[in-house]
N, C-alpha and C. Protein backbone atom coordinates (compact mmCIF):
# COMPACT_ATOMS: atom_id res chain seq x y z
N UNK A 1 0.83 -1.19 0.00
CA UNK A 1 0.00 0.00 0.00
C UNK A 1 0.86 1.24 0.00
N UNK A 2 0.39 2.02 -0.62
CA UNK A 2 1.17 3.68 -0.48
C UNK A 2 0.48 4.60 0.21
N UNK A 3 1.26 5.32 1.05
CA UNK A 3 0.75 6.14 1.71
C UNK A 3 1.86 7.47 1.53
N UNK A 4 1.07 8.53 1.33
CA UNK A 4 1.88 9.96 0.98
C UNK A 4 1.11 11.12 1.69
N UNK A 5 1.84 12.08 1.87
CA UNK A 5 1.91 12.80 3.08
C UNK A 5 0.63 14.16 1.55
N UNK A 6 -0.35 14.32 2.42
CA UNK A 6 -1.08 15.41 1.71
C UNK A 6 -0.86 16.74 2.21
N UNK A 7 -1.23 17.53 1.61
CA UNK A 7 -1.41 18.72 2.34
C UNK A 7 -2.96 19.00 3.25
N UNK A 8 -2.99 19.64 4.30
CA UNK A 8 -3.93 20.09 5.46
C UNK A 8 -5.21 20.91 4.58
N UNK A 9 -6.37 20.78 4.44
CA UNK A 9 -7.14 21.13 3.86
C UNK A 9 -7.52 22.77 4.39
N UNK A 10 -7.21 23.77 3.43
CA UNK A 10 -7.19 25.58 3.69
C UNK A 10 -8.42 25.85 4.89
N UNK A 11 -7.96 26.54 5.85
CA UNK A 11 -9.23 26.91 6.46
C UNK A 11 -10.11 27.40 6.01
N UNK A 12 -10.45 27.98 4.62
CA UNK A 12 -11.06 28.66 3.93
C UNK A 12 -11.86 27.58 3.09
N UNK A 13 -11.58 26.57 2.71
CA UNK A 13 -12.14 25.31 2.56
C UNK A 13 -13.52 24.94 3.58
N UNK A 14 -12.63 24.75 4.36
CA UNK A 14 -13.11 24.04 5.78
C UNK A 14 -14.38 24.96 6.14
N UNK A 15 -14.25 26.43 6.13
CA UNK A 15 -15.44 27.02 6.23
C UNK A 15 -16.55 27.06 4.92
N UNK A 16 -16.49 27.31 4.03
CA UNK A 16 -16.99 27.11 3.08
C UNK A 16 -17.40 25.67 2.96
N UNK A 17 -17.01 24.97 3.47
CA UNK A 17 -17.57 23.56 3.23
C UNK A 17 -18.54 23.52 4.73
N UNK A 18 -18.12 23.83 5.47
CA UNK A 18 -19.30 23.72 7.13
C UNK A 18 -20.21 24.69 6.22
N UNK A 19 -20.36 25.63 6.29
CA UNK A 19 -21.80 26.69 5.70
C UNK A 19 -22.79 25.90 4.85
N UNK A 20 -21.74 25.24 3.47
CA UNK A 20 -22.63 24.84 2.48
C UNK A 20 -23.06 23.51 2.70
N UNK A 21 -22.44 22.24 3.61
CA UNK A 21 -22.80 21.08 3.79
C UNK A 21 -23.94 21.19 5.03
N UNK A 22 -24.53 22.22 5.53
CA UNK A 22 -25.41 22.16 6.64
C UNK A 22 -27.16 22.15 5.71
N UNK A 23 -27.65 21.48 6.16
CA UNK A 23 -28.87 20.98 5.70
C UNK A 23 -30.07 22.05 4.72
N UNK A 24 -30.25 22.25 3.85
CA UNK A 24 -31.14 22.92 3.02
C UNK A 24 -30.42 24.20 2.88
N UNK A 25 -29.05 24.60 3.04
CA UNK A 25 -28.02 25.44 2.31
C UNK A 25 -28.28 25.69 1.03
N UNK A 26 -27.48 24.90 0.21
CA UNK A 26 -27.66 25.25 -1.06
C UNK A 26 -28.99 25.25 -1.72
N UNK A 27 -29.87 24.85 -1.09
CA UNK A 27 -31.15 24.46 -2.23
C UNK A 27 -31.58 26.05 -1.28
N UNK A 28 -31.36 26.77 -0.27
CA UNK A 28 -31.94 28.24 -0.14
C UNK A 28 -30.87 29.19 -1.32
N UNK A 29 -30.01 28.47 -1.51
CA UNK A 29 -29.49 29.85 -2.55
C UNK A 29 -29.88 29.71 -3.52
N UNK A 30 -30.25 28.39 -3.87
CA UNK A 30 -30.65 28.32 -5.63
C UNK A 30 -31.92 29.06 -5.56
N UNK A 31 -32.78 29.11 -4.07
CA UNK A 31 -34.03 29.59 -4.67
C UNK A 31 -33.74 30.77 -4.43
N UNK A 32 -33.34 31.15 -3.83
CA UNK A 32 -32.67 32.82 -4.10
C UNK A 32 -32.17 33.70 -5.22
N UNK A 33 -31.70 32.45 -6.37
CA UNK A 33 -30.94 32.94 -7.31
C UNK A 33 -32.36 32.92 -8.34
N UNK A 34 -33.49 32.09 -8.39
CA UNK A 34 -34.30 31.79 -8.94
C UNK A 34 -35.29 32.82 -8.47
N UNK A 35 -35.10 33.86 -7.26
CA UNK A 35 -36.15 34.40 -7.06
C UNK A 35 -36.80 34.76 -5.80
N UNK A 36 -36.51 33.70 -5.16
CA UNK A 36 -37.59 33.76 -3.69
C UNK A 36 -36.79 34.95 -2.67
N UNK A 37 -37.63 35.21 -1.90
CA UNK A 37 -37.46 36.64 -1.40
C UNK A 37 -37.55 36.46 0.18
N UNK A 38 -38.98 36.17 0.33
CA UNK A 38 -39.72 36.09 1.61
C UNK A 38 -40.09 34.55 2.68
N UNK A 39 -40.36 34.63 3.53
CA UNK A 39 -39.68 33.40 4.17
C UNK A 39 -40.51 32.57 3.52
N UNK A 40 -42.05 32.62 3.66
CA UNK A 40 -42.96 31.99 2.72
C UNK A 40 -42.68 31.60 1.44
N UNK A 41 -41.45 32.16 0.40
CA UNK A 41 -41.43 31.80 -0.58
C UNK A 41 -40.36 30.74 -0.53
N UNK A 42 -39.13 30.64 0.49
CA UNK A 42 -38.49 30.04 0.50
C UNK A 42 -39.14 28.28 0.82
N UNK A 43 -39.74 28.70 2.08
CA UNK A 43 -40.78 27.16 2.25
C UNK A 43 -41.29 26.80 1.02
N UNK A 44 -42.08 27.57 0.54
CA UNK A 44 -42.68 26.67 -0.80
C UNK A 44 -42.00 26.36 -1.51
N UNK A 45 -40.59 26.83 -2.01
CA UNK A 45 -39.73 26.40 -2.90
C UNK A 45 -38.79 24.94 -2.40
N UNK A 46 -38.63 25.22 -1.01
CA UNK A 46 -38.26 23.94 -0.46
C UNK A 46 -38.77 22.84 0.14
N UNK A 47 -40.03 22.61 0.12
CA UNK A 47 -41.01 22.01 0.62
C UNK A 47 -40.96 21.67 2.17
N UNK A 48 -40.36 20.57 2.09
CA UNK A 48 -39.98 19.58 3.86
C UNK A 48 -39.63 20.74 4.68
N UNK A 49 -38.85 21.87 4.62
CA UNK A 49 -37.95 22.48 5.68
C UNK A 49 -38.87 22.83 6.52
N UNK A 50 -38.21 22.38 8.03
CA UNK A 50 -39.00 22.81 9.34
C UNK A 50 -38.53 24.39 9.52
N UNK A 51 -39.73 24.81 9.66
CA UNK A 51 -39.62 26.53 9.82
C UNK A 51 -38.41 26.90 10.55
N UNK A 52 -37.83 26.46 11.52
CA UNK A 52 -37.35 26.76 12.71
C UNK A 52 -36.06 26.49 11.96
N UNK A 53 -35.28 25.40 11.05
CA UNK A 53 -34.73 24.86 10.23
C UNK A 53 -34.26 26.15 9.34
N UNK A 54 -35.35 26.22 8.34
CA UNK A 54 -35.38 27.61 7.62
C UNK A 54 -34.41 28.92 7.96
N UNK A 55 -35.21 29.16 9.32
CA UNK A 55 -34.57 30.56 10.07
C UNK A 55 -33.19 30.51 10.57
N UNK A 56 -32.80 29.14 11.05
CA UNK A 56 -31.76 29.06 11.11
C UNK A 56 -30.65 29.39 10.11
N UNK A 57 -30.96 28.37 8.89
CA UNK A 57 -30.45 28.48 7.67
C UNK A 57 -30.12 29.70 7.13
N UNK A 58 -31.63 30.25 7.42
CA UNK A 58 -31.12 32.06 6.83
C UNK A 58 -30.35 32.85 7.53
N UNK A 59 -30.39 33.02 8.82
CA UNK A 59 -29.55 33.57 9.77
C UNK A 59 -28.06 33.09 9.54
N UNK A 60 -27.79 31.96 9.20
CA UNK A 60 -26.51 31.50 8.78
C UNK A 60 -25.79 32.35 7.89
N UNK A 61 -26.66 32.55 7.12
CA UNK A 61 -26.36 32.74 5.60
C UNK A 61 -26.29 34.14 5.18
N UNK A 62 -27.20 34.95 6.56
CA UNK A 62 -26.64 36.26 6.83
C UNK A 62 -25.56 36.49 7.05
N UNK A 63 -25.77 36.21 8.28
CA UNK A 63 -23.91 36.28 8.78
C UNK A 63 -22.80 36.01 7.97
N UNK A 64 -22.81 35.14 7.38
CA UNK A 64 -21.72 34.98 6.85
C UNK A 64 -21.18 35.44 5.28
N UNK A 65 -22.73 36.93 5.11
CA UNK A 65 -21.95 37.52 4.29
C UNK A 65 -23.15 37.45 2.92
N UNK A 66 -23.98 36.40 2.62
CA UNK A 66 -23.96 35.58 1.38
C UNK A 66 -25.68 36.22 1.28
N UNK A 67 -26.52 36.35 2.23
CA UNK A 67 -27.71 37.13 2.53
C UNK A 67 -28.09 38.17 3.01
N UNK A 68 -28.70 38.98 2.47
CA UNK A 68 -28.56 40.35 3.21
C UNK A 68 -30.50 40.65 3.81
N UNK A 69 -30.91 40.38 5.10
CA UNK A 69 -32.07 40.51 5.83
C UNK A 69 -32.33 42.11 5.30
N UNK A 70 -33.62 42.66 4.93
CA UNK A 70 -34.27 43.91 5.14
C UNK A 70 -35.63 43.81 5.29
N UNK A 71 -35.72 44.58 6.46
CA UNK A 71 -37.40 44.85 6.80
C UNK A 71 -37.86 45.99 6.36
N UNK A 72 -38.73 45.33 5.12
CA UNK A 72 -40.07 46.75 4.13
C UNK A 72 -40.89 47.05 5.02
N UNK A 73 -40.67 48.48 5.69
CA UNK A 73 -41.50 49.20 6.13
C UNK A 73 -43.28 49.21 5.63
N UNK A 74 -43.77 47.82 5.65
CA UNK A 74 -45.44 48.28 5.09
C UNK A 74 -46.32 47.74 5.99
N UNK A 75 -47.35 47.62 5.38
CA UNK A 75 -48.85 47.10 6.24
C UNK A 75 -49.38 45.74 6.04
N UNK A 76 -48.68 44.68 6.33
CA UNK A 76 -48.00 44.62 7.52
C UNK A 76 -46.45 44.39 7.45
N UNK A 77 -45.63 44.95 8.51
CA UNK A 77 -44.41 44.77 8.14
C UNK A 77 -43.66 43.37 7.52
N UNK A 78 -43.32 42.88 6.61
CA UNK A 78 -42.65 41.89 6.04
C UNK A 78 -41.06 41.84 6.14
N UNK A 79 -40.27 40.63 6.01
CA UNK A 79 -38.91 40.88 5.96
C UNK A 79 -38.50 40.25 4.41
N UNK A 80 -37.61 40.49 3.72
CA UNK A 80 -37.26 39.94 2.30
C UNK A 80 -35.86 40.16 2.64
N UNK A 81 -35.26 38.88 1.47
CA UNK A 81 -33.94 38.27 1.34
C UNK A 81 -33.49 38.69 0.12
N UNK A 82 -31.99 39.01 0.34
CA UNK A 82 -31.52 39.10 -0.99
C UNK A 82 -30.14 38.71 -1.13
N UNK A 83 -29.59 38.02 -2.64
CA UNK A 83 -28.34 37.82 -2.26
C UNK A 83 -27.67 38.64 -2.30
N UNK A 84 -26.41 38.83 -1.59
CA UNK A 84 -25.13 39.86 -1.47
C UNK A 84 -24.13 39.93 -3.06
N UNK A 85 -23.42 40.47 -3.09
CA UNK A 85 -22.35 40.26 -4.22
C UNK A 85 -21.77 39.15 -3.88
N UNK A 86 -21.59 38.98 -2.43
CA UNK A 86 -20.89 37.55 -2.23
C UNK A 86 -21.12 36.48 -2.28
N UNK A 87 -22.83 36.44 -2.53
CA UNK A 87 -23.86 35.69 -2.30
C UNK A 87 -23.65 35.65 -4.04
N UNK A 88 -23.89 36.32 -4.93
CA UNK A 88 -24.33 36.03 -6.53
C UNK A 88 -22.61 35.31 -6.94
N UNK A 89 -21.76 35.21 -6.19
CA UNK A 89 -20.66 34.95 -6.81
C UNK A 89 -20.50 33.28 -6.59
N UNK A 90 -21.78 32.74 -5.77
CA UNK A 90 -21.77 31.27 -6.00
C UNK A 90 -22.90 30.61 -6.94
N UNK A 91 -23.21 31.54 -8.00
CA UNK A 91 -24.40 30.88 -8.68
C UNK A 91 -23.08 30.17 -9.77
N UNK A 92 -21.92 30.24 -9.97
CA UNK A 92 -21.13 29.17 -10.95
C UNK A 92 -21.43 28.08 -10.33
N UNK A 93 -21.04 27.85 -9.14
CA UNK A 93 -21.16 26.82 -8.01
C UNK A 93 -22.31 25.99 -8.37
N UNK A 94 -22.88 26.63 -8.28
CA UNK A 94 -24.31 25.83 -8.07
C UNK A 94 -24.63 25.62 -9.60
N UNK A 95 -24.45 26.36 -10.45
CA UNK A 95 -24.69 25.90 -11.67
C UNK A 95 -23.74 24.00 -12.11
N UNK A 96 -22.51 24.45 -11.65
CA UNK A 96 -22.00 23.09 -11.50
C UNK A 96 -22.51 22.01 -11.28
N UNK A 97 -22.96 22.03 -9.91
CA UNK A 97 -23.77 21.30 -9.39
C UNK A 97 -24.85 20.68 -10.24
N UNK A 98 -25.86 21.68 -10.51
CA UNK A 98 -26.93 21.02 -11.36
C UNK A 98 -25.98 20.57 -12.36
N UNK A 99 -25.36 20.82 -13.49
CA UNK A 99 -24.65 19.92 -14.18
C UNK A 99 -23.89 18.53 -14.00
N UNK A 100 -23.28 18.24 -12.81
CA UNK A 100 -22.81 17.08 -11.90
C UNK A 100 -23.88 16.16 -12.06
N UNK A 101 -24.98 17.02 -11.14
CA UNK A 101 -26.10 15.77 -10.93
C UNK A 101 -27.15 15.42 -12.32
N UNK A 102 -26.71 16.20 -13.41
CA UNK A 102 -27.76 15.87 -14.18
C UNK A 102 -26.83 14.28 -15.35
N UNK A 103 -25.18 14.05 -14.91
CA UNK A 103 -24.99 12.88 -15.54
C UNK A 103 -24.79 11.86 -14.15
N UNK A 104 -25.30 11.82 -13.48
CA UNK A 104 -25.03 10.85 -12.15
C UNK A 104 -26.49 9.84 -12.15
């Protein structure tokens, strides 16, 4: 057997891979990139996600840059999602993706 010494996987990896491997991640950006706005639209686009699930997800996804939360001042107040620049710079990503899985 061979065994060879690799290199330590970039911390920048390592985060980017915790964010996007946590549960209904990527399928909230695709619907983001496709459109959805409001928390309601995200549920319907993702079906199963437990609300609580959801909020988490989005709060993640704030923070770390990729979602940007704003509350429209109306009657009744609503909150809407949008992606960041940092956020539109993974639709290659994800385009990948759907390409991956469409010969698997």
């Amino acid at each position: 057997m061979r065994c060879r010494r690799c290199a330590p996987v970039p911390e920048e990896v390592r985060r980017a891979a915790g964010l996007l491997e946590r549960r209904f991640a990527v399928s909230i950006l695709w619907a983001s990139h496709e459109g959805a706005t409001r928390f309601n639209e995200f549920q319907q686009a993702l079906g199963s996600v437990p609300p609580a699930t959801l909020a988490a997800r989005l709060v993640e996804l704030e923070h770390a840059g990729i979602l940007e939360r704003r509350v429209v001042d109306a009657r009744p107040p609503r909150v809407e999602y949008s992606l960041t620049e940092r956020g539109l710079q993974l639709q290659p990503l994800l385009a990948a993706l759907v390409r991956f899985s469409q010969y698997g």
